[in-house]
PDB file of N, CA and C in Angstrom:
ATOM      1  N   UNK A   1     -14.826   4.449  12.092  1.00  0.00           N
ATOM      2  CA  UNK A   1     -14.208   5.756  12.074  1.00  0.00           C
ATOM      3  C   UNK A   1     -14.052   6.165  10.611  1.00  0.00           C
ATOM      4  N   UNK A   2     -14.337   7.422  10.142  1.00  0.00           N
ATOM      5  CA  UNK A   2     -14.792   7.678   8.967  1.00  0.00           C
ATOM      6  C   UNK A   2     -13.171   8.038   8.738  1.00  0.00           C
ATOM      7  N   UNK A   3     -13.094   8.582   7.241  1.00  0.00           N
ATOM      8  CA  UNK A   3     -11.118   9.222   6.880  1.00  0.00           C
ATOM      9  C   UNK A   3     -11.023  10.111   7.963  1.00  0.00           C
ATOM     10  N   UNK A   4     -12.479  11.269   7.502  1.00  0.00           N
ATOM     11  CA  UNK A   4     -12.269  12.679   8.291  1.00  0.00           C
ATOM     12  C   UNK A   4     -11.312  12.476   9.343  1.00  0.00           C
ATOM     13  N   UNK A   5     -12.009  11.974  10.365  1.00  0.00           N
ATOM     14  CA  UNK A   5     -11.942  11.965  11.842  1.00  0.00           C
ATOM     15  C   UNK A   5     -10.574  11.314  11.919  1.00  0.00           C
ATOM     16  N   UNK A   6      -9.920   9.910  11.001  1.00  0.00           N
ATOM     17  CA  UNK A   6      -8.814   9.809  11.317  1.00  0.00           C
ATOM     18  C   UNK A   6      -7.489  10.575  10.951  1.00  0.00           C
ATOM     19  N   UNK A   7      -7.679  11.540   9.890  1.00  0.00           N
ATOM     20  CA  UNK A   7      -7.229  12.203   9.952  1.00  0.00           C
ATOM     21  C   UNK A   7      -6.987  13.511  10.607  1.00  0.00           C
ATOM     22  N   UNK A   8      -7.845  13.675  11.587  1.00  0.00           N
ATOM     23  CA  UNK A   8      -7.832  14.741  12.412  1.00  0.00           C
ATOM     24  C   UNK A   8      -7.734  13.847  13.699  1.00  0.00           C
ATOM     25  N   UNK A   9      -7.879  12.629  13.993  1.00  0.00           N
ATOM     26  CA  UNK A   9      -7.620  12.118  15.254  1.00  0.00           C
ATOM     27  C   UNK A   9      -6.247  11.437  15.251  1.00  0.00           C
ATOM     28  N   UNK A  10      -5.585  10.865  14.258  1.00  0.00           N
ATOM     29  CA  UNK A  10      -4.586  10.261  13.638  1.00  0.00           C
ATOM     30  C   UNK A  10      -5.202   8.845  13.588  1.00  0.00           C
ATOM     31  N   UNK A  11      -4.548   7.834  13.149  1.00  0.00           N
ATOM     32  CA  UNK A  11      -5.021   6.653  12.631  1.00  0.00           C
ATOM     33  C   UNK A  11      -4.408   5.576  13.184  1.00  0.00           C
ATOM     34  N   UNK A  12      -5.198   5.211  14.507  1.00  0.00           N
ATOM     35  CA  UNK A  12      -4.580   3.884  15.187  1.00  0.00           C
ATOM     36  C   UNK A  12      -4.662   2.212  14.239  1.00  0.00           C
ATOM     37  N   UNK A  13      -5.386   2.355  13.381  1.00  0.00           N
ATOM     38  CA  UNK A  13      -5.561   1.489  13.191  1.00  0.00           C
ATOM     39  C   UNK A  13      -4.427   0.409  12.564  1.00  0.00           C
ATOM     40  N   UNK A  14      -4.181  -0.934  12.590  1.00  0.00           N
ATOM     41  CA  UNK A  14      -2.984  -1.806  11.740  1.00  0.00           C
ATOM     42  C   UNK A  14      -3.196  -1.395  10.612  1.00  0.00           C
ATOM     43  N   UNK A  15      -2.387  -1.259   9.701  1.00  0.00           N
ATOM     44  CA  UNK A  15      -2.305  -1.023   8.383  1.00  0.00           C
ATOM     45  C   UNK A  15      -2.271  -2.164   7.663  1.00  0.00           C
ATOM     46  N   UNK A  16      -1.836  -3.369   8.717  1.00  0.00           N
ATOM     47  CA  UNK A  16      -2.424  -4.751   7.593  1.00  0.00           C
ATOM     48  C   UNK A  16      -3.914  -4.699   7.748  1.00  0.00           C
ATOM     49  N   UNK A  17      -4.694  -4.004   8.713  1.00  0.00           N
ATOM     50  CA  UNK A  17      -6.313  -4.403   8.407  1.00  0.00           C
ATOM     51  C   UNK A  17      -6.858  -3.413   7.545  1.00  0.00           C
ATOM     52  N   UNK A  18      -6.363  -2.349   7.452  1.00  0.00           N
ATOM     53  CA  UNK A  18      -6.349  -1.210   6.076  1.00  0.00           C
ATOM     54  C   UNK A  18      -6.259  -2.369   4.527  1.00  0.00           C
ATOM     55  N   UNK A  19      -5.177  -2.680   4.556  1.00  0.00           N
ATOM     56  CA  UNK A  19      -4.780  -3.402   3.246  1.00  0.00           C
ATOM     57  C   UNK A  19      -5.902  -4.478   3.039  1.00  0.00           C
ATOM     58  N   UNK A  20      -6.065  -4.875   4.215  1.00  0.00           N
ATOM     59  CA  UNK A  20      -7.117  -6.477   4.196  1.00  0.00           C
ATOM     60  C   UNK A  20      -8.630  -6.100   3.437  1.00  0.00           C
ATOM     61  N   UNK A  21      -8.697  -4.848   3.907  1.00  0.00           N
ATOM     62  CA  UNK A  21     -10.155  -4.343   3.381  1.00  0.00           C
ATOM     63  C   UNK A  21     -10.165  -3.928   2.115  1.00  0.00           C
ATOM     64  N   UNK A  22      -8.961  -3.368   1.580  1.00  0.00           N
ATOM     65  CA  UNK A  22      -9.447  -3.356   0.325  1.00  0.00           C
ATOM     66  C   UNK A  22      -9.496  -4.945  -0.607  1.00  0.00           C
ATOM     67  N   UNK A  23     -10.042  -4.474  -1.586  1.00  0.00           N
ATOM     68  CA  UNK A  23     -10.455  -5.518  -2.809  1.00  0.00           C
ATOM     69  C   UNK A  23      -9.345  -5.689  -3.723  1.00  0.00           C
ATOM     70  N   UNK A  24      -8.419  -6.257  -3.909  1.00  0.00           N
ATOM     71  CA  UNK A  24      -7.107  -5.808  -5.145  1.00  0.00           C
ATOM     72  C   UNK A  24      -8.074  -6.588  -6.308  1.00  0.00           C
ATOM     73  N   UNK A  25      -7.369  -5.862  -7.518  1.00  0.00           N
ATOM     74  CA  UNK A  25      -7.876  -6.246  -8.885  1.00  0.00           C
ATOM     75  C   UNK A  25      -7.853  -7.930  -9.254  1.00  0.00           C
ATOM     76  N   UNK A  26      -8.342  -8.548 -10.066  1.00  0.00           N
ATOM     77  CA  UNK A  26      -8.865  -9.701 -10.036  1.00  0.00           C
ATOM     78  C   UNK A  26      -6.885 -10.132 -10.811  1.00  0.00           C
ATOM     79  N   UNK A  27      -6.508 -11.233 -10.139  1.00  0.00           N
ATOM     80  CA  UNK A  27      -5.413 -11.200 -10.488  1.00  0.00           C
ATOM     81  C   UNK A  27      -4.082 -11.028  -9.509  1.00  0.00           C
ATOM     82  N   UNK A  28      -4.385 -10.338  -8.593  1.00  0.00           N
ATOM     83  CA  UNK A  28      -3.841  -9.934  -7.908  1.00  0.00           C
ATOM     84  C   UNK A  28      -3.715 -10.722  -6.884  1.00  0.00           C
ATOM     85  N   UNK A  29      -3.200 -11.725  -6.181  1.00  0.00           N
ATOM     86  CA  UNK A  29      -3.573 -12.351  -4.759  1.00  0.00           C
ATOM     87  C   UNK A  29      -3.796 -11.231  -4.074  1.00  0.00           C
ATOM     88  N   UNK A  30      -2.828 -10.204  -3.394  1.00  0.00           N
ATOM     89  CA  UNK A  30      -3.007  -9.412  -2.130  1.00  0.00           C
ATOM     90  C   UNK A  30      -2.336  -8.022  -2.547  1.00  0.00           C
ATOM     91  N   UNK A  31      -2.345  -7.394  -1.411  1.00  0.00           N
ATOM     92  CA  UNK A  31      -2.244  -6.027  -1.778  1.00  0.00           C
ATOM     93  C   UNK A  31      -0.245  -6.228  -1.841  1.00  0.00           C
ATOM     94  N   UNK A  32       0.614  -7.404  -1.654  1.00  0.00           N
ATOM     95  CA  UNK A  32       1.927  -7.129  -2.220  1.00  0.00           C
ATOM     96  C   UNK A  32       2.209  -7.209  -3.647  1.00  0.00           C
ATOM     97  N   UNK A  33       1.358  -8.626  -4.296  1.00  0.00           N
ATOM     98  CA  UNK A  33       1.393  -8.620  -5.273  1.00  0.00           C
ATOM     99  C   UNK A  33       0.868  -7.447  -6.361  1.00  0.00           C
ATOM    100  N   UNK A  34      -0.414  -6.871  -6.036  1.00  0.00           N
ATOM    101  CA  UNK A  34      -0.636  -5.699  -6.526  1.00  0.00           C
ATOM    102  C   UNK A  34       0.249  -4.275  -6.136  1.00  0.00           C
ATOM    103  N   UNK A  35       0.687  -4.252  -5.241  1.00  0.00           N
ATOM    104  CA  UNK A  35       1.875  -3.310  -5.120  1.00  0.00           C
ATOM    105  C   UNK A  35       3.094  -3.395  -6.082  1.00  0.00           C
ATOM    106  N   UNK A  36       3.635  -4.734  -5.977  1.00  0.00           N
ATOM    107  CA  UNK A  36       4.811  -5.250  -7.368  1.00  0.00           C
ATOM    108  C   UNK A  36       4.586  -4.249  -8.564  1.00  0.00           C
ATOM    109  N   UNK A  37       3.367  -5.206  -9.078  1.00  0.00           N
ATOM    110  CA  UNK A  37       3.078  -4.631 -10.158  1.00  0.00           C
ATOM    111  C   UNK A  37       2.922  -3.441 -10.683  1.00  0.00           C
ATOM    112  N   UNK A  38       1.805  -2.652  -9.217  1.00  0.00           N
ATOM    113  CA  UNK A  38       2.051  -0.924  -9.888  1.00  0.00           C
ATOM    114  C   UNK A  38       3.347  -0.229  -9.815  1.00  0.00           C
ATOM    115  N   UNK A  39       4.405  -0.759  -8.578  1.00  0.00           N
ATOM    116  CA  UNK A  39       5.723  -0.147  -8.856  1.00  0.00           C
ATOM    117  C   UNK A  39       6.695  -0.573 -10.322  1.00  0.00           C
ATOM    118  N   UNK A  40       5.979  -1.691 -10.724  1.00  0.00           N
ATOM    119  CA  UNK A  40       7.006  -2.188 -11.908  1.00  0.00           C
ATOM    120  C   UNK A  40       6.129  -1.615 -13.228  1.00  0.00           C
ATOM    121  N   UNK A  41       5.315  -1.045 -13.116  1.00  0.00           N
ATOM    122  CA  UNK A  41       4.507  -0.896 -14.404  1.00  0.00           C
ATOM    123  C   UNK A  41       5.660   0.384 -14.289  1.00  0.00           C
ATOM    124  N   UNK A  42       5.030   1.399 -13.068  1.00  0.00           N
ATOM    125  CA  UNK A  42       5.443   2.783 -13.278  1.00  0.00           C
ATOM    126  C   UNK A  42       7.131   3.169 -12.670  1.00  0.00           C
ATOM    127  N   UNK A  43       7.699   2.329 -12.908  1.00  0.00           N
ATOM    128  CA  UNK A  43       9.243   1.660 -12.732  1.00  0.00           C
ATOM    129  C   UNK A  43       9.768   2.809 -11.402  1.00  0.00           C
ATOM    130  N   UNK A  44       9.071   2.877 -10.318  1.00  0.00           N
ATOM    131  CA  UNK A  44       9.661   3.108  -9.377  1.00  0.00           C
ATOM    132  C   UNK A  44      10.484   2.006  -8.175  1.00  0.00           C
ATOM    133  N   UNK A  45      11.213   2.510  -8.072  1.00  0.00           N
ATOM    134  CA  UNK A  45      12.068   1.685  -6.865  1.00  0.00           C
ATOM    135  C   UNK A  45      11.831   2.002  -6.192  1.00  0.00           C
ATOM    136  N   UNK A  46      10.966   0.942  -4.799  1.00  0.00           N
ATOM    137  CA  UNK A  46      10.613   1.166  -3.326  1.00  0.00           C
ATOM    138  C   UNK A  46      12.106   1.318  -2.776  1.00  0.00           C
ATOM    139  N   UNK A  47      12.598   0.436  -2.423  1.00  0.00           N
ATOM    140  CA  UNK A  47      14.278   1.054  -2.017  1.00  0.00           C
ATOM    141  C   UNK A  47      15.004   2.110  -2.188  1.00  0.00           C
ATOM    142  N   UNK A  48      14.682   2.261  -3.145  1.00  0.00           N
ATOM    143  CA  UNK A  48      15.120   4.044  -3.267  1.00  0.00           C
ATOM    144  C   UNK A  48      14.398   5.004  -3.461  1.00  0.00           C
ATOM    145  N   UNK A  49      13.096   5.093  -3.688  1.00  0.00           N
ATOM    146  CA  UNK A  49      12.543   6.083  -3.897  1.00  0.00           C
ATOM    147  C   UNK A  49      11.238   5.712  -2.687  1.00  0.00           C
ATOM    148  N   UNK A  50      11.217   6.185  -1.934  1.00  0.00           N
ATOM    149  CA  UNK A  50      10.126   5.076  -0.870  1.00  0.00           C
ATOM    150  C   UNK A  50       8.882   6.203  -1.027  1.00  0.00           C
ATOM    151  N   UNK A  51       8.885   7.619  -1.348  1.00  0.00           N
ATOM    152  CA  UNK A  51       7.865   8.771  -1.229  1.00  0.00           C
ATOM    153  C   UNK A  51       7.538   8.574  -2.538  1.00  0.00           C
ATOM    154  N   UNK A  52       7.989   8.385  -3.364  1.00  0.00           N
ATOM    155  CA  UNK A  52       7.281   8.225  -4.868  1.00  0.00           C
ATOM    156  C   UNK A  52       6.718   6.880  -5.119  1.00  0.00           C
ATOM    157  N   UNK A  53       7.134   5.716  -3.983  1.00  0.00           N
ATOM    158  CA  UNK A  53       6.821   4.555  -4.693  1.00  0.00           C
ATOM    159  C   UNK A  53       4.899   4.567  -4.182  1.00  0.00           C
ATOM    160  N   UNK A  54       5.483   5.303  -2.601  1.00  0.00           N
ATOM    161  CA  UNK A  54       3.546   5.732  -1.373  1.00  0.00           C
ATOM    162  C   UNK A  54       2.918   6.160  -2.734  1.00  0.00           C
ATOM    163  N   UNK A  55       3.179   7.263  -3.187  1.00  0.00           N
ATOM    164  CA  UNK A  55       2.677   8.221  -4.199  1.00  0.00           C
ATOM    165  C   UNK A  55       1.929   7.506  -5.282  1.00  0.00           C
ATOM    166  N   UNK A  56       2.658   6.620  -5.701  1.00  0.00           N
ATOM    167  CA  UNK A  56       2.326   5.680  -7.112  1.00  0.00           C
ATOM    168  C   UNK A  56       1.111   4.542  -6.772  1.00  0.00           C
ATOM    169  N   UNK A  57       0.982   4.124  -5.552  1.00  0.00           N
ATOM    170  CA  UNK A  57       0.601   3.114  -4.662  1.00  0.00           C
ATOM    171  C   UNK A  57      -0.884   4.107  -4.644  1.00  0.00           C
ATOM    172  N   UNK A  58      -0.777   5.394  -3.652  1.00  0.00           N
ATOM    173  CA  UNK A  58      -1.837   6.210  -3.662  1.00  0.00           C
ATOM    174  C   UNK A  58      -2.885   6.574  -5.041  1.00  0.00           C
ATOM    175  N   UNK A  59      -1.726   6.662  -6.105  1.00  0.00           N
ATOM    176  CA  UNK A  59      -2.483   7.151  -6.728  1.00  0.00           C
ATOM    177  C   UNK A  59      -3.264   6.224  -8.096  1.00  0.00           C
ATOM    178  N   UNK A  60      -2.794   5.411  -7.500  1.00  0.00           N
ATOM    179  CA  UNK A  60      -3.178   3.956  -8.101  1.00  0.00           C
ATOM    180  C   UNK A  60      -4.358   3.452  -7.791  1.00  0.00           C
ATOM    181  N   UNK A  61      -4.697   3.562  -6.631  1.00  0.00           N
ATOM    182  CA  UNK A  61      -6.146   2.841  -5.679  1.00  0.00           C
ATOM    183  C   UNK A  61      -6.132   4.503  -4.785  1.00  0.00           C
ATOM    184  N   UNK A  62      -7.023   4.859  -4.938  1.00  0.00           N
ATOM    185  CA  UNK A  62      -7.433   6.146  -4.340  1.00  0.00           C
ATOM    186  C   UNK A  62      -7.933   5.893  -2.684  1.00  0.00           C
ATOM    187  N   UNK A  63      -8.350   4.505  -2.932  1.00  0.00           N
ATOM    188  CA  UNK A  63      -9.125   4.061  -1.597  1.00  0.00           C
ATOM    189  C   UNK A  63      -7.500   3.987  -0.268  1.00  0.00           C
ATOM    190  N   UNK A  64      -6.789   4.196  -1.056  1.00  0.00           N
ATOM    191  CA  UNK A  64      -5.915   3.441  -0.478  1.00  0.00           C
ATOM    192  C   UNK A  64      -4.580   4.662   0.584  1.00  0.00           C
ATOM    193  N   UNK A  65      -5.181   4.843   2.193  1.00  0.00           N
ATOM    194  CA  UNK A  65      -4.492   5.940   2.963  1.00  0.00           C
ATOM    195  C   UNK A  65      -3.178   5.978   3.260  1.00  0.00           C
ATOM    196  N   UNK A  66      -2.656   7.056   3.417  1.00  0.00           N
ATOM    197  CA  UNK A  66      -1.497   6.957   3.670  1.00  0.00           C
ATOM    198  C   UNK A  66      -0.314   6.458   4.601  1.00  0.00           C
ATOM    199  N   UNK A  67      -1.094   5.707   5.937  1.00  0.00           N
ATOM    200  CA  UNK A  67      -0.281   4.951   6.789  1.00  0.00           C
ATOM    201  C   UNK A  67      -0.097   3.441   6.049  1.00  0.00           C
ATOM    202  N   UNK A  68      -1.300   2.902   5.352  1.00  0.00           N
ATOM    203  CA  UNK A  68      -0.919   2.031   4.843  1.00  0.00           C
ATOM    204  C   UNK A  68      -0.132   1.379   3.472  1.00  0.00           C
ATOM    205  N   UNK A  69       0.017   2.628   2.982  1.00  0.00           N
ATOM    206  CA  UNK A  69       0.285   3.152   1.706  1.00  0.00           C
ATOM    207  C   UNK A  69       2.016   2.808   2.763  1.00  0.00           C
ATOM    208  N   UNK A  70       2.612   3.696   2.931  1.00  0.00           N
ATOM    209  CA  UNK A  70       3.684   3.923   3.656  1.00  0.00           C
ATOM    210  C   UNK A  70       4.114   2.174   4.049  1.00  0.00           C
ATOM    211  N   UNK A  71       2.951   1.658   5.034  1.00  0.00           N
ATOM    212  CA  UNK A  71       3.891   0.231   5.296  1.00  0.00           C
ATOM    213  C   UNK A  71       3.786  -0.574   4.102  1.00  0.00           C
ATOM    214  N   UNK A  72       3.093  -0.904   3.006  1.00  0.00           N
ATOM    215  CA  UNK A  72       3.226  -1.116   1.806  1.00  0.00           C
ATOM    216  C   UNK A  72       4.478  -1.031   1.316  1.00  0.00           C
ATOM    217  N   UNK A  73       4.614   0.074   0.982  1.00  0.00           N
ATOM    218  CA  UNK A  73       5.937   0.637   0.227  1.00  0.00           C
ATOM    219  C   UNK A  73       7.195   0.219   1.171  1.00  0.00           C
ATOM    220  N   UNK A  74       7.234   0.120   2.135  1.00  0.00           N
ATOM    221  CA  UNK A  74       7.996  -0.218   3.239  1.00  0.00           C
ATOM    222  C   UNK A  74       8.422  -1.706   2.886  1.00  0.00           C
ATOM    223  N   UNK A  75       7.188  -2.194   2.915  1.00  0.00           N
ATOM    224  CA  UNK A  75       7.580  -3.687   3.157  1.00  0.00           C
ATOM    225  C   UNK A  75       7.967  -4.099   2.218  1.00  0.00           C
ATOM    226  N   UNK A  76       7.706  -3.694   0.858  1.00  0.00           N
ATOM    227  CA  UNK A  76       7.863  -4.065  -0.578  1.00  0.00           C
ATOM    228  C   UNK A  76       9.245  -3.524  -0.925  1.00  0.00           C
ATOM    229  N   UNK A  77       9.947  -2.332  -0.372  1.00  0.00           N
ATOM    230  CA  UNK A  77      11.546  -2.248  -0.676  1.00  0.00           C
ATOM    231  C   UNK A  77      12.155  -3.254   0.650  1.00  0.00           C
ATOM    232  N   UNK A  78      11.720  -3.749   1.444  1.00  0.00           N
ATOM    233  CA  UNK A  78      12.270  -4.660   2.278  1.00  0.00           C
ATOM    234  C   UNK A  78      12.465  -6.168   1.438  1.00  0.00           C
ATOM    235  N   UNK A  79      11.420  -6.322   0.554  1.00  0.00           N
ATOM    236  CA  UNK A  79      11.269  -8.071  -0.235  1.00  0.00           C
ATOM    237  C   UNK A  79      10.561  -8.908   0.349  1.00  0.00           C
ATOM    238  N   UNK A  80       9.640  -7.969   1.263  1.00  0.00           N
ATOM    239  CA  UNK A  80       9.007  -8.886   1.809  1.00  0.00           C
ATOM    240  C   UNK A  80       7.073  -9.014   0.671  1.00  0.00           C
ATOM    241  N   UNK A  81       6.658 -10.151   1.041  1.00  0.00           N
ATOM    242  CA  UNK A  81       5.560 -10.177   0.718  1.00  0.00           C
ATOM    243  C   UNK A  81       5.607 -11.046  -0.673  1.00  0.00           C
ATOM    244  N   UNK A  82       7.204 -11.372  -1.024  1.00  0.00           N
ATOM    245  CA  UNK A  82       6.656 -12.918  -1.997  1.00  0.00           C
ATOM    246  C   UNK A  82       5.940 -13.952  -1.645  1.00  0.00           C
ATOM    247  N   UNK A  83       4.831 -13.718  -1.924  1.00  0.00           N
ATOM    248  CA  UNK A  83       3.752 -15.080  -1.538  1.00  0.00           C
ATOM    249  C   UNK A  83       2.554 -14.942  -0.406  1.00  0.00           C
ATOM    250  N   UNK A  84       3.317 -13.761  -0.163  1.00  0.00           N
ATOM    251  CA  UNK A  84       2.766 -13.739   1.774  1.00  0.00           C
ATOM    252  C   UNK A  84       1.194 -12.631   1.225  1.00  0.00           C
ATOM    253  N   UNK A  85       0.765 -12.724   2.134  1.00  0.00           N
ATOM    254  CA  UNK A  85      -0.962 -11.879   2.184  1.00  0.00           C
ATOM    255  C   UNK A  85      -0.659 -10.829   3.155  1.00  0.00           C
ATOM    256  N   UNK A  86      -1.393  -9.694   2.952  1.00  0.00           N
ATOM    257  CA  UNK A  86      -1.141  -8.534   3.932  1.00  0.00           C
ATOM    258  C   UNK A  86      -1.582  -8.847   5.373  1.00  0.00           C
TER     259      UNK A  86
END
């Protein structure tokens, strides 16, 4: 299913198999650890700021849609994902 279509069909898909597909930067174990980092570079707080942290996340990895973007940011002001793989 191409973006188009899920965005006009909405997007059943898990958002951990979204995350799984992308590639994070060399360095990175998984897409939490690379999440950390872009919220701590660009010092947003997932806990409190949860639409700016999607935003920062988005605009960080372009590849990267907005349902999964969302449980990302989600899970990362929760504390989850020390160690853990998407």
């Amino acid at each position: 299913m191409g973006r188009l279509q899920r965005l006009l069909e909405g997007d059943r898909r898990d958002p951990r198999v979204a995350l799984a597909e992308i590639e994070w930067p060399e360095g990175d174990a998984d897409a939490f650890a690379w999440g950390r980092r872009v919220l701590a570079e660009r010092r947003v707080d997932a806990r409190r700021e949860t639409v700016a942290a999607v935003r920062a996340l988005r605009e960080a990895e372009p590849r990267l849609e907005l349902k999964p973007a969302t449980y990302l940011a989600e899970r990362l002001a929760a504390g989850a994902g020390a160690g853990a793989s998407a």
